[in-house]
C-alpha atoms as a PDB file:
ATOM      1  CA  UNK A   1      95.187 106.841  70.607  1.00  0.00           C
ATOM      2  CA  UNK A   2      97.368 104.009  69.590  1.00  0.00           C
ATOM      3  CA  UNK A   3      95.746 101.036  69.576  1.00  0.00           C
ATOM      4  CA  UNK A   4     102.261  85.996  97.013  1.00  0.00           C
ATOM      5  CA  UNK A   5     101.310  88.399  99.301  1.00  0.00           C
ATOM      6  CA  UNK A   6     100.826  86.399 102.263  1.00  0.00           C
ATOM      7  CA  UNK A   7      99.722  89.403 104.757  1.00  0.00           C
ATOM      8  CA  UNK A   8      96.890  91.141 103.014  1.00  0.00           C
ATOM      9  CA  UNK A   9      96.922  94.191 105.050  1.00  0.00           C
ATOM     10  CA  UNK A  10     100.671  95.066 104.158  1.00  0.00           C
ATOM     11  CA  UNK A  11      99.732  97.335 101.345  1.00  0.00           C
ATOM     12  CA  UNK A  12      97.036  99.103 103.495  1.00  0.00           C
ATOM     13  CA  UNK A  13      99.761 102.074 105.016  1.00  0.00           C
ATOM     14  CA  UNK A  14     100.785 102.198 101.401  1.00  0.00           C
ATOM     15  CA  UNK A  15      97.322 103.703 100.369  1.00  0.00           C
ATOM     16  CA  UNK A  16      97.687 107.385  99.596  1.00  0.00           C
ATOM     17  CA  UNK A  17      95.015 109.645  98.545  1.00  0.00           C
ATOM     18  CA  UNK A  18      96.134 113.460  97.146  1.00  0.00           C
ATOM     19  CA  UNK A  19      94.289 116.078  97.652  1.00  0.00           C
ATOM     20  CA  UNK A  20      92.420 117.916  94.522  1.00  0.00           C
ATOM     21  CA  UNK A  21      94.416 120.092  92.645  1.00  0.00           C
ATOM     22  CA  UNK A  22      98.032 118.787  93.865  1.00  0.00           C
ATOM     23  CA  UNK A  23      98.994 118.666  90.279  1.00  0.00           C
ATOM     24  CA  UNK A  24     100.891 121.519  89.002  1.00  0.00           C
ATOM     25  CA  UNK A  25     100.376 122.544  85.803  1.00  0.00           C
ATOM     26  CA  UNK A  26     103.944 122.572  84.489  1.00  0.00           C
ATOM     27  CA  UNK A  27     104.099 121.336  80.899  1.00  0.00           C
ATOM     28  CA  UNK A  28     105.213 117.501  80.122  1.00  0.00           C
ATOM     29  CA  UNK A  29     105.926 115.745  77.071  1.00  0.00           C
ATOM     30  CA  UNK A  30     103.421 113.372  75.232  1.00  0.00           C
ATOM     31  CA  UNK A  31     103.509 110.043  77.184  1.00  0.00           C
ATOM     32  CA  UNK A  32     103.422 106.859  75.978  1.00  0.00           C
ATOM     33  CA  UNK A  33     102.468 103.696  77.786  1.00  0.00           C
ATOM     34  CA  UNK A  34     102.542 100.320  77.116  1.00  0.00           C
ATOM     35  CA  UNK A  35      99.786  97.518  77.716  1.00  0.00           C
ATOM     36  CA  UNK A  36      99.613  93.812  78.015  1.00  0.00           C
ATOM     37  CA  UNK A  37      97.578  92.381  75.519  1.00  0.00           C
ATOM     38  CA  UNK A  38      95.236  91.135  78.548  1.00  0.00           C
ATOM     39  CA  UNK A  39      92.385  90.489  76.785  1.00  0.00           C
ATOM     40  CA  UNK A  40      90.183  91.216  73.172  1.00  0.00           C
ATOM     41  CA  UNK A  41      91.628  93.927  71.339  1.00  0.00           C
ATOM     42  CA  UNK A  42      88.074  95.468  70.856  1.00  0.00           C
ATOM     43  CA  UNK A  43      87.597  95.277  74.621  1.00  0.00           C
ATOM     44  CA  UNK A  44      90.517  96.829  75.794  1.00  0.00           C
ATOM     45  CA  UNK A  45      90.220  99.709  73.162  1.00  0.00           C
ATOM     46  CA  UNK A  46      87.130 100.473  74.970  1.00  0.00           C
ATOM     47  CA  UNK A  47      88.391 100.019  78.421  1.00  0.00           C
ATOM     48  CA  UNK A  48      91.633 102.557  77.729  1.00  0.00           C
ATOM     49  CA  UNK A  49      89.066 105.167  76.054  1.00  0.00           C
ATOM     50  CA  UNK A  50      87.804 106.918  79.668  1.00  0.00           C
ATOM     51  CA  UNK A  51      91.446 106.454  81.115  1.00  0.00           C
ATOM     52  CA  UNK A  52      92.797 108.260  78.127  1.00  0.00           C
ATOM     53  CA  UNK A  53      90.806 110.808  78.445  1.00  0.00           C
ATOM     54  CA  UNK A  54      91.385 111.474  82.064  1.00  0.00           C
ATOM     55  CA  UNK A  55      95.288 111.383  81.749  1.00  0.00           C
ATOM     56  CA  UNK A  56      94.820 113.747  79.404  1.00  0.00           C
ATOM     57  CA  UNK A  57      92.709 116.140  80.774  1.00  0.00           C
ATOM     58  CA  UNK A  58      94.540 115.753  83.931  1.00  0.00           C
ATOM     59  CA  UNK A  59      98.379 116.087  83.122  1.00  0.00           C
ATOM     60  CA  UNK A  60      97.394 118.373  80.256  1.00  0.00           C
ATOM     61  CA  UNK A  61      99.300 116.067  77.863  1.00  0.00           C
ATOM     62  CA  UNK A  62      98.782 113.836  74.922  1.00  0.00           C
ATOM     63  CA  UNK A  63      98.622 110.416  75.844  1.00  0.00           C
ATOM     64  CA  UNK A  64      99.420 107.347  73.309  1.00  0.00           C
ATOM     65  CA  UNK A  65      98.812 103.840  74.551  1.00  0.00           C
ATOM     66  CA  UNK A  66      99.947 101.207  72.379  1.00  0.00           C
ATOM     67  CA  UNK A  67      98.839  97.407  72.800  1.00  0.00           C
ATOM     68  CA  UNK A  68     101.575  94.869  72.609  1.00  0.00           C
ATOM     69  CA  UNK A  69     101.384  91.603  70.876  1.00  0.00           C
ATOM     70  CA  UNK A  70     102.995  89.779  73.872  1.00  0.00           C
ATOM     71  CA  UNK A  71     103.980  89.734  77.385  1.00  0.00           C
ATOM     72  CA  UNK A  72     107.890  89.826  76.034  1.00  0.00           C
ATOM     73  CA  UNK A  73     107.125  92.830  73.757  1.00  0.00           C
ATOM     74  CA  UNK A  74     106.250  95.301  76.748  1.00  0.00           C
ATOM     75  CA  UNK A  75     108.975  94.182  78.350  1.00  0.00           C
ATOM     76  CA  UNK A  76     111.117  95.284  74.986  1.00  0.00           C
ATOM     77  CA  UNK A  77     110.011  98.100  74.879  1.00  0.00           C
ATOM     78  CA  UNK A  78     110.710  99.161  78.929  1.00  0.00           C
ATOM     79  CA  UNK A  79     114.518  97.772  77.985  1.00  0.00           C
ATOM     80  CA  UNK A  80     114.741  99.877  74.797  1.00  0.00           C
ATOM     81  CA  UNK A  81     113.867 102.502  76.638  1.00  0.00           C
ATOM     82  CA  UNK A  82     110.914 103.306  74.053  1.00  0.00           C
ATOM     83  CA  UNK A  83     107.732 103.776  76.665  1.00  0.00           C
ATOM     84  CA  UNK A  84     107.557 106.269  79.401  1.00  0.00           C
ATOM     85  CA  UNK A  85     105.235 104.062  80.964  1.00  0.00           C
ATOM     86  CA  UNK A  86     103.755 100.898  81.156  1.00  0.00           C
ATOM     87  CA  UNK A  87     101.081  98.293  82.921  1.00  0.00           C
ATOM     88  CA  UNK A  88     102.489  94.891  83.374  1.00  0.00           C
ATOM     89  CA  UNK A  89     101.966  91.278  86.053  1.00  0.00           C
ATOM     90  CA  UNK A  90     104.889  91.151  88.195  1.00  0.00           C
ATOM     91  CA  UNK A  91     106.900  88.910  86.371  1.00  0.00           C
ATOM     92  CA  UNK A  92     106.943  91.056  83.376  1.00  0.00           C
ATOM     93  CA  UNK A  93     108.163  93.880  85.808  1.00  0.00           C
ATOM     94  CA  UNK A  94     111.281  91.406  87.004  1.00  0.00           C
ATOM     95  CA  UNK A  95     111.899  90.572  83.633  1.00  0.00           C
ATOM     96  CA  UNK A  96     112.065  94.079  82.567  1.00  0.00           C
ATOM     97  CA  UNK A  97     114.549  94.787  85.789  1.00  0.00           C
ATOM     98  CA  UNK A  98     116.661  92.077  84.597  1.00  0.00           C
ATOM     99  CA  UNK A  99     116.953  93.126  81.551  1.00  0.00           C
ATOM    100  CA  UNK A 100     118.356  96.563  82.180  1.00  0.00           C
ATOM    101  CA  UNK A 101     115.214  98.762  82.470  1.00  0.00           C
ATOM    102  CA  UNK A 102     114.943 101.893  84.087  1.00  0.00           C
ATOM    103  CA  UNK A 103     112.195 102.004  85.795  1.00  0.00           C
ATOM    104  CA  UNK A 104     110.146 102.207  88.802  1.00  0.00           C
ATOM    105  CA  UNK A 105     107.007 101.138  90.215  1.00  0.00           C
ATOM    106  CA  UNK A 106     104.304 103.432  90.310  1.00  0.00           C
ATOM    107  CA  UNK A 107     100.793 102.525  91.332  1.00  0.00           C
ATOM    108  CA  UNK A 108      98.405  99.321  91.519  1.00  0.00           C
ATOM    109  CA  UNK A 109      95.426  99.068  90.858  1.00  0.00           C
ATOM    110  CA  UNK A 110      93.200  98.230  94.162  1.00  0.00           C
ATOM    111  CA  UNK A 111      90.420  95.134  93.723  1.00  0.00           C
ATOM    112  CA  UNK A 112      86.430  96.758  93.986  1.00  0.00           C
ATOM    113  CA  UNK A 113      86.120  93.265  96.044  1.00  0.00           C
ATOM    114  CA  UNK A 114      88.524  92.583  97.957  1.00  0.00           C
ATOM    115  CA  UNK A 115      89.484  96.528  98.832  1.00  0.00           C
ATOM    116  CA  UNK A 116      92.841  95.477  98.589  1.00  0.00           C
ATOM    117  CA  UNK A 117      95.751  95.484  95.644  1.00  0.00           C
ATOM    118  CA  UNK A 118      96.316  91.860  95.847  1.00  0.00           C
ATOM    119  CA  UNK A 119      94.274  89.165  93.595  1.00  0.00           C
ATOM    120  CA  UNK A 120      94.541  85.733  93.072  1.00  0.00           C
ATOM    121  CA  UNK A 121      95.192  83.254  90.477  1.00  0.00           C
ATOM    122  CA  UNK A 122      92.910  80.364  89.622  1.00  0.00           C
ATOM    123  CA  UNK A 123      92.670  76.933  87.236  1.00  0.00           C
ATOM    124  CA  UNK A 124      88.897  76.696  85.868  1.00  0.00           C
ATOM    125  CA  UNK A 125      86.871  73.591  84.366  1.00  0.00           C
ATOM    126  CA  UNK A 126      83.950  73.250  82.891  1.00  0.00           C
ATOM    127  CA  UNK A 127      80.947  72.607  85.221  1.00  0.00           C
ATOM    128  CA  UNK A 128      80.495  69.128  83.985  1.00  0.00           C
ATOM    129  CA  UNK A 129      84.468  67.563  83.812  1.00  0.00           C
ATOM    130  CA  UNK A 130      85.269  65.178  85.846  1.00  0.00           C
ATOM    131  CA  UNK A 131      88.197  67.071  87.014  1.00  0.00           C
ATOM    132  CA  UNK A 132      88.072  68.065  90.901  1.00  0.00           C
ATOM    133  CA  UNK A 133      91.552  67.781  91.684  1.00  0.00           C
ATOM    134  CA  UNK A 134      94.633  68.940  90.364  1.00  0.00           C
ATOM    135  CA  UNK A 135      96.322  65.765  90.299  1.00  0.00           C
ATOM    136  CA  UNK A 136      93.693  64.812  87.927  1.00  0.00           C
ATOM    137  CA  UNK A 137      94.878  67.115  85.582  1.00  0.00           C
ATOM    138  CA  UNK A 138      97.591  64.644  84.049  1.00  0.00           C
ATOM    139  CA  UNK A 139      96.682  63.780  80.851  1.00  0.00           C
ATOM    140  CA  UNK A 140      93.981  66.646  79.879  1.00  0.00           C
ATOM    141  CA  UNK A 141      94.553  69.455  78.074  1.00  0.00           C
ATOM    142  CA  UNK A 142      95.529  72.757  79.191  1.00  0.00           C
ATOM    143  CA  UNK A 143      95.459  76.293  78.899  1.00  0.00           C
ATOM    144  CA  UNK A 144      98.452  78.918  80.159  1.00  0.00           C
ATOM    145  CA  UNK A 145      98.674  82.111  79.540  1.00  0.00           C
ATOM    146  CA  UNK A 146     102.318  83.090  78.943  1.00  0.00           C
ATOM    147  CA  UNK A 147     105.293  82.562  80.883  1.00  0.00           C
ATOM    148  CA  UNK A 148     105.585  85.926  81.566  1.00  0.00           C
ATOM    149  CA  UNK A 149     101.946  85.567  83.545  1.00  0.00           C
ATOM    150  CA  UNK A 150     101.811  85.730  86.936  1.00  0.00           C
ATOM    151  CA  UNK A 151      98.728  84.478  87.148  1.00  0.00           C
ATOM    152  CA  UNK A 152      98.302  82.405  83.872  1.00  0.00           C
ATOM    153  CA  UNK A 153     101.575  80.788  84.459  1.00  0.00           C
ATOM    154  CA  UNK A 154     103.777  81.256  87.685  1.00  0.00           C
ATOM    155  CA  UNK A 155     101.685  80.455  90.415  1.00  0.00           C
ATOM    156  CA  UNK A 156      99.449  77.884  88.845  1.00  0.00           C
ATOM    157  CA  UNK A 157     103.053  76.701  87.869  1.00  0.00           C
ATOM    158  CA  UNK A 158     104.029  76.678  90.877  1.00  0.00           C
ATOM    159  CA  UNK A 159     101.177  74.813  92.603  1.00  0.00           C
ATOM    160  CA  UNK A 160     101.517  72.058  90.094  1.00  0.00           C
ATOM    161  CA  UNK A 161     104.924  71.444  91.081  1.00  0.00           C
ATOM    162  CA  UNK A 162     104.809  71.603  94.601  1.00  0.00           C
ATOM    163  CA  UNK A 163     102.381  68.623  94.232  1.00  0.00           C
ATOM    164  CA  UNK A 164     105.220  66.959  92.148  1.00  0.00           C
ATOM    165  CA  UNK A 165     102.402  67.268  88.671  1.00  0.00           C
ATOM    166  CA  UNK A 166     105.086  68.595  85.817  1.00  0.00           C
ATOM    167  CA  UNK A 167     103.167  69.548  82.662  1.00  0.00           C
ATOM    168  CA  UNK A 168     105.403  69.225  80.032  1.00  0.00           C
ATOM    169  CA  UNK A 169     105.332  65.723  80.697  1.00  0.00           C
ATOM    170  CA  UNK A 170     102.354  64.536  81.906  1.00  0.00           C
ATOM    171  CA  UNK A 171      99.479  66.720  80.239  1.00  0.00           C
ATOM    172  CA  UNK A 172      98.232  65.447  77.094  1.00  0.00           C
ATOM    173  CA  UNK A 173      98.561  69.245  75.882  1.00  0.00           C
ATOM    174  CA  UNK A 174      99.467  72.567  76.785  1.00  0.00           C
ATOM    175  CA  UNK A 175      98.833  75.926  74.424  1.00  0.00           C
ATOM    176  CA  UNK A 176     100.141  79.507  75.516  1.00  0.00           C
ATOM    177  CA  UNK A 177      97.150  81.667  74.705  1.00  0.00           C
ATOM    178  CA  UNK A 178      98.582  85.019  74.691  1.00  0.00           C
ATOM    179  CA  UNK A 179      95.409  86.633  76.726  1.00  0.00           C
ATOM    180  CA  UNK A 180      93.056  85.762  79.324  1.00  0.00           C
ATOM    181  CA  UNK A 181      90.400  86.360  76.983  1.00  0.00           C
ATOM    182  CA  UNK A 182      92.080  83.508  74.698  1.00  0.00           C
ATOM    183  CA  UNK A 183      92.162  81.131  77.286  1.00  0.00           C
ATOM    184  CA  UNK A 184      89.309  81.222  78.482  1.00  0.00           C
ATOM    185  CA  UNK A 185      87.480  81.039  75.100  1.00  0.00           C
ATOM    186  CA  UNK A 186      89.778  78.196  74.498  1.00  0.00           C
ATOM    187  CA  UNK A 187      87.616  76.085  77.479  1.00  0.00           C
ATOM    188  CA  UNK A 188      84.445  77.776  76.089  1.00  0.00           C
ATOM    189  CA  UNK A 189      85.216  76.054  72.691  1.00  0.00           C
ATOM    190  CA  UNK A 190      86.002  72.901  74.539  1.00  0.00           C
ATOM    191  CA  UNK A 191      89.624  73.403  72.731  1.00  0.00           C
ATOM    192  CA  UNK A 192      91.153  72.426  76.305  1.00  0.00           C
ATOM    193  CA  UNK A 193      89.626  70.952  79.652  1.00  0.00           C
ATOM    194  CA  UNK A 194      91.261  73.337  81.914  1.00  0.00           C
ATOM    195  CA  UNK A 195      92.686  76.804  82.085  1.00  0.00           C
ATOM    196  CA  UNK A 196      95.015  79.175  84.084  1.00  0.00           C
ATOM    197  CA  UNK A 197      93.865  82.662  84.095  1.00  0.00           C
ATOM    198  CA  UNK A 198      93.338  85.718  87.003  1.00  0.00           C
ATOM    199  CA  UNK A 199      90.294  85.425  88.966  1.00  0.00           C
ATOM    200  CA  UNK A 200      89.069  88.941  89.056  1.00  0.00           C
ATOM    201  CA  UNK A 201      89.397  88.521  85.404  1.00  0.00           C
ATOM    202  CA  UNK A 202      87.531  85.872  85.547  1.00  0.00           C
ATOM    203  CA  UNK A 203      84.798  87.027  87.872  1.00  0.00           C
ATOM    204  CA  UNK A 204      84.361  90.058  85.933  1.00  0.00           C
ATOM    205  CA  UNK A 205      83.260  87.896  82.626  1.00  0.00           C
ATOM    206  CA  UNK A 206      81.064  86.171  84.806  1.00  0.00           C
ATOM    207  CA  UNK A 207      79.511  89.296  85.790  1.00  0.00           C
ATOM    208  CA  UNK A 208      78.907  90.578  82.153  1.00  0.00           C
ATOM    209  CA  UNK A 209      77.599  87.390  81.281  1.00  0.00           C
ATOM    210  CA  UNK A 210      80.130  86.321  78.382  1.00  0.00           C
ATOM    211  CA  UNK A 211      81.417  83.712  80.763  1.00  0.00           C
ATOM    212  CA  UNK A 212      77.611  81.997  82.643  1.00  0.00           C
ATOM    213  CA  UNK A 213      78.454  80.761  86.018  1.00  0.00           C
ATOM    214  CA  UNK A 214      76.401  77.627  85.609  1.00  0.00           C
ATOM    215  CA  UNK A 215      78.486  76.223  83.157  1.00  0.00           C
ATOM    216  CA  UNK A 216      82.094  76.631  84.822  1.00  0.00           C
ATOM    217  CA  UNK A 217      83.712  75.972  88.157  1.00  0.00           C
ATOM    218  CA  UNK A 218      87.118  77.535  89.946  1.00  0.00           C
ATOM    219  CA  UNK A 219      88.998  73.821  91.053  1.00  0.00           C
ATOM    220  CA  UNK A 220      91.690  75.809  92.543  1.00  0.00           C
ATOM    221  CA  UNK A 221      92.607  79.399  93.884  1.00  0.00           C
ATOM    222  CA  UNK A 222      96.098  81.132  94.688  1.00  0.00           C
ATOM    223  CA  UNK A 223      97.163  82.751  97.860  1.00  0.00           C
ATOM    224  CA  UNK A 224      97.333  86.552  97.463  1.00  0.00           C
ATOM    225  CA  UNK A 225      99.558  87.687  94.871  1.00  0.00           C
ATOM    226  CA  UNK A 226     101.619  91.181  94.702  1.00  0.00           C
ATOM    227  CA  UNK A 227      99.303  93.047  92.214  1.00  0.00           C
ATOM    228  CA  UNK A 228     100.048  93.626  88.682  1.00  0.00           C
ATOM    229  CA  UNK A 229     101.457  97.279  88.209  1.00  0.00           C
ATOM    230  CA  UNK A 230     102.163 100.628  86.531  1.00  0.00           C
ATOM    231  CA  UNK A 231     105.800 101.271  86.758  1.00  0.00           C
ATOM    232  CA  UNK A 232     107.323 104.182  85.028  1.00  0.00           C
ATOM    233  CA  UNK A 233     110.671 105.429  83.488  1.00  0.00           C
ATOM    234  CA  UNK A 234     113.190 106.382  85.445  1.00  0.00           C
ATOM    235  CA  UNK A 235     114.412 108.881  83.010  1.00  0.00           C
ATOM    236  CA  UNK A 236     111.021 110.910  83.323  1.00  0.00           C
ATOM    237  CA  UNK A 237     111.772 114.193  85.576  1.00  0.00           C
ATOM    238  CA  UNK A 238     110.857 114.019  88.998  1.00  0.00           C
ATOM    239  CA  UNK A 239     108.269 116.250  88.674  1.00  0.00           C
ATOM    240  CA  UNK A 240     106.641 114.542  85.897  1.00  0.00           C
ATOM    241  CA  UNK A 241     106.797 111.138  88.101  1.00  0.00           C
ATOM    242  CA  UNK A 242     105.092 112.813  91.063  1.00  0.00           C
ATOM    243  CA  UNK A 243     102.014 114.303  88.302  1.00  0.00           C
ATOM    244  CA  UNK A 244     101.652 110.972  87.524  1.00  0.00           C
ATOM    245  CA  UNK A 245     101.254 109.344  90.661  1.00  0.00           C
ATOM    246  CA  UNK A 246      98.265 112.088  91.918  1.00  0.00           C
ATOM    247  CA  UNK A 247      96.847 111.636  88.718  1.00  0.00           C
ATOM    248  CA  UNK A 248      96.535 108.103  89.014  1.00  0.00           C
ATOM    249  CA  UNK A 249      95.810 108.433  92.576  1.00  0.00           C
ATOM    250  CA  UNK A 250      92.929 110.564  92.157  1.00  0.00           C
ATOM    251  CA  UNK A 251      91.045 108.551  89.299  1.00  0.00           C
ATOM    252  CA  UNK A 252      87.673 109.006  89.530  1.00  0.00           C
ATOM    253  CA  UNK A 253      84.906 106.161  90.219  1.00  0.00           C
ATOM    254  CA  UNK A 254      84.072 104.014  87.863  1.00  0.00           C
ATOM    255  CA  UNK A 255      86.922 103.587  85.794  1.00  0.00           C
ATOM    256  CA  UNK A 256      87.661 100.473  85.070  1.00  0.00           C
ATOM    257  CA  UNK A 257      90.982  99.062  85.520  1.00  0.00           C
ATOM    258  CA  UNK A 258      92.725  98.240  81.841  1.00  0.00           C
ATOM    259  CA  UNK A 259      93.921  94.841  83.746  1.00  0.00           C
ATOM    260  CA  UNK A 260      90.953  93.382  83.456  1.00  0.00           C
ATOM    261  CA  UNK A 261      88.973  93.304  86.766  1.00  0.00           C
ATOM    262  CA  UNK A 262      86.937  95.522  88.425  1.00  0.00           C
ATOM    263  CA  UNK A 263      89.465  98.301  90.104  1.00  0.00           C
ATOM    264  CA  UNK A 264      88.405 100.840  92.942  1.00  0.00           C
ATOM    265  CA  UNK A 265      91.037 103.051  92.206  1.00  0.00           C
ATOM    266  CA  UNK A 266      94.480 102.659  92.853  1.00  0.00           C
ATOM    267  CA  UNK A 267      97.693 102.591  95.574  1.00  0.00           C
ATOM    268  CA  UNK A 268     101.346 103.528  95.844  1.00  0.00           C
ATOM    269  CA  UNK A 269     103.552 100.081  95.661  1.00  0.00           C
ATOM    270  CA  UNK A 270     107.520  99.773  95.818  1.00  0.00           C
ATOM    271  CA  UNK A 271     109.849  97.561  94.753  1.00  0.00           C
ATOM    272  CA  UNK A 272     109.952  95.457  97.943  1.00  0.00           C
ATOM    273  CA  UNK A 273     106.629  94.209  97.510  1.00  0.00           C
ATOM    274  CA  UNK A 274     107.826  91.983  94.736  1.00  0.00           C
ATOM    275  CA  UNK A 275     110.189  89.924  96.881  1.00  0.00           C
ATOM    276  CA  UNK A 276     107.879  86.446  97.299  1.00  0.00           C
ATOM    277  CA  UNK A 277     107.881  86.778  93.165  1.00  0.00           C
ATOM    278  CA  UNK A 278     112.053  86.716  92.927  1.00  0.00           C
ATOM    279  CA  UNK A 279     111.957  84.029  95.412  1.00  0.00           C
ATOM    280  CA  UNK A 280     109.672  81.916  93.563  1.00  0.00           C
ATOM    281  CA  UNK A 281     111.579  82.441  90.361  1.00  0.00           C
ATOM    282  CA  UNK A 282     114.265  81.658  91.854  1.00  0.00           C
ATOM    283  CA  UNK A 283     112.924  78.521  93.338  1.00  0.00           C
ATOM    284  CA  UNK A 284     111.881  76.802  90.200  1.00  0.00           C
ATOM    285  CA  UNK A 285     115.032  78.360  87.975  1.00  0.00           C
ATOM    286  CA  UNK A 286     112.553  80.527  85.984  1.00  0.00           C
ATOM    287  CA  UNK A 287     115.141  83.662  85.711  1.00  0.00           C
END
C-alpha cells in the first residue's frame, strides 16, 4: 500500500443496498485512489489498512492508495488523469470538474450519528476563552483548514461573511493547517484561539479521548452540508464502475470511514447534490 444540504432526508431514496454476491468476478486493473491528507499520517495509514484489504478481497484487485500532501494535489492528480479514484470534500470535487476531470461521483460515506450522508461544519474554542460569539472573533487568531475545505474553510467562510466579519482583515492571524488533525492541535497548543474543522471529525477525537470534552467548546455549527465523496474516473469501464459501487455499498460494519468520522457504511450520490456548493462559490467569487 502506498502510503448545504438544507433537506436532510433528500439523500434517503438515494440509499442503495446490493445484494451479496452482485459482483462479478471479471478481472480489473490495479486501482489507485487518492486521499486527502485529512488527518495524522500514522492515523490514516491505520484507518486505510481494513479498507484495503476489503477492496481487495472484494474486486479481486490490487489496490494502491496514495496520501496527498494537499487538498490541490488530489485534485492534480484527478486532472492529470493519474488516479482511478479518489476521496475528496466537495469543493475539491468542483475544483477537479473545473479543471477538466473526468470523473464521476460515486458513493458517500453515511454519518453512524446522524444516519444520514450529510455533516456539519463547526468553529471550536477552548473551554475557558472568552470567545462566545463569532463577532468576537476579530482580532484572535485562527485556524482554517485549506481553501479547498468545505468544512475547514467554505462554510465557516461563509458564515463569517454573511455577518459582514472578513478575516483577512480583521483577525490578528490566520494559518492554513493542511489537516484537521493540524488544526486542531494548533488550539491544543494554544498556537491559535479558534479553529475551523468538521464536526464528526471532531466528535470522533473527543470520543477517543485525544481531544477531552472538558477542555473545548463548539461556538458555532453549520447547516447540513453535501457529504464529502468518492468519485471515480470516467475512463474506468462501465463494468468496473458498477464493481465498485457494490463493493463500496456492501462494506461491512465497523469500518471506519478514511474521512475521519465515524461512517455506517455508505450511499449512492450524483452530481446534483452539489448544487448549494456552486452557488455558494459562486456567491463569494471563490471559482
Amino acid at each position: 500500500m502506498n502510503a448545504s444540504c438544507s433537506n436532510k432526508d433528500s439523500y434517503t431514496n438515494n440509499l442503495v443496498i446490493a445484494p451479496a454476491g452482485a459482483i462479478s468476478n471479471d478481472n480489473m486493473q490495479p486501482l489507485r485512489i487518492g486521499m486527502l491528507p485529512t488527518q495524522r499520517f500514522e492515523e490514516q495509514q491505520r484507518m486505510i489498512k481494513p479498507l484495503e484489504e476489503y477492496l481487495e478481497k472484494s474486486l479481486e484487485t490490487e489496490i494502491n492508495f496514495l496520501v496527498a500532501s494537499d487538498y490541490k494535489q488530489v485534485v492534480k492528480w484527478l486532472v492529470d488523469g493519474k488516479i482511478d479514484m479518489a476521496y475528496v470534500a466537495g469543493v475539491s470535487y468542483l475544483e477537479a470538474l473545473e479543471g477538466g476531470a473526468e470523473i464521476e461521483p460515486l458513493v458517500a460515506p453515511i454519518n453512524k450519528y446522524t444516519g444520514r450522508p450529510w455533516y456539519r461544519a463547526a468553529i471550536v474554542v477552548r473551554v475557558n476563552s472568552n470567545i462566545k460569539t463569532l463577532h468576537q472573533l476579530k482580532g484572535k487568531r485562527f485556524a482554517f483548514v485549506n481553501k479547498s475545505s468545505t468544512s475547514g474553510y467554505l462554510m465557516p467562510f461563509n458564515a463569517l461573511n454573511k455577518l459582514g466579519i472578513h478575516p483577512e482583515d480583521e483577525f490578528r492571524k490566520i494559518i492554513y493547517s493542511v489537516t484537521h488533525a493540524k488544526a486542531l492541535q494548533a488550539l491544543q497548543n494554544n498556537n491559535v484561539d479558534a479553529v475551523a474543522t468538521n464536526l464528526p471529525y471532531y466528535l470522533k477525537q473527543q470520543k477517543s479521548g485525544k481531544f477531552k470534552p472538558e477542555e473545548f467548546r463548539v461556538i458555532w455549527e453549520s447547516p447540513p452540508i453535501p457529504p464529502s465523496l468518492i468519485v471515480v474516473s470516467k475512463k474506468l469501464p462501465a463494468n468496473s464502475i458498477k464493481k465498485l459501487k457494490i463493493s463500496f455499498l456492501n462494506t461491512p460494519e465497523g469500518l471506519e470511514s478514511i474521512f475521519g468520522g465515524q461512517s455506517a457504511g455508505y450511499t449512492t450520490i450524483v452530481d446534483a447534490d452539489y448544487t448549494p456548493i456552486r452557488e455558494l462559490r459562486a456567491k463569494l467569487s471563490l471559482e
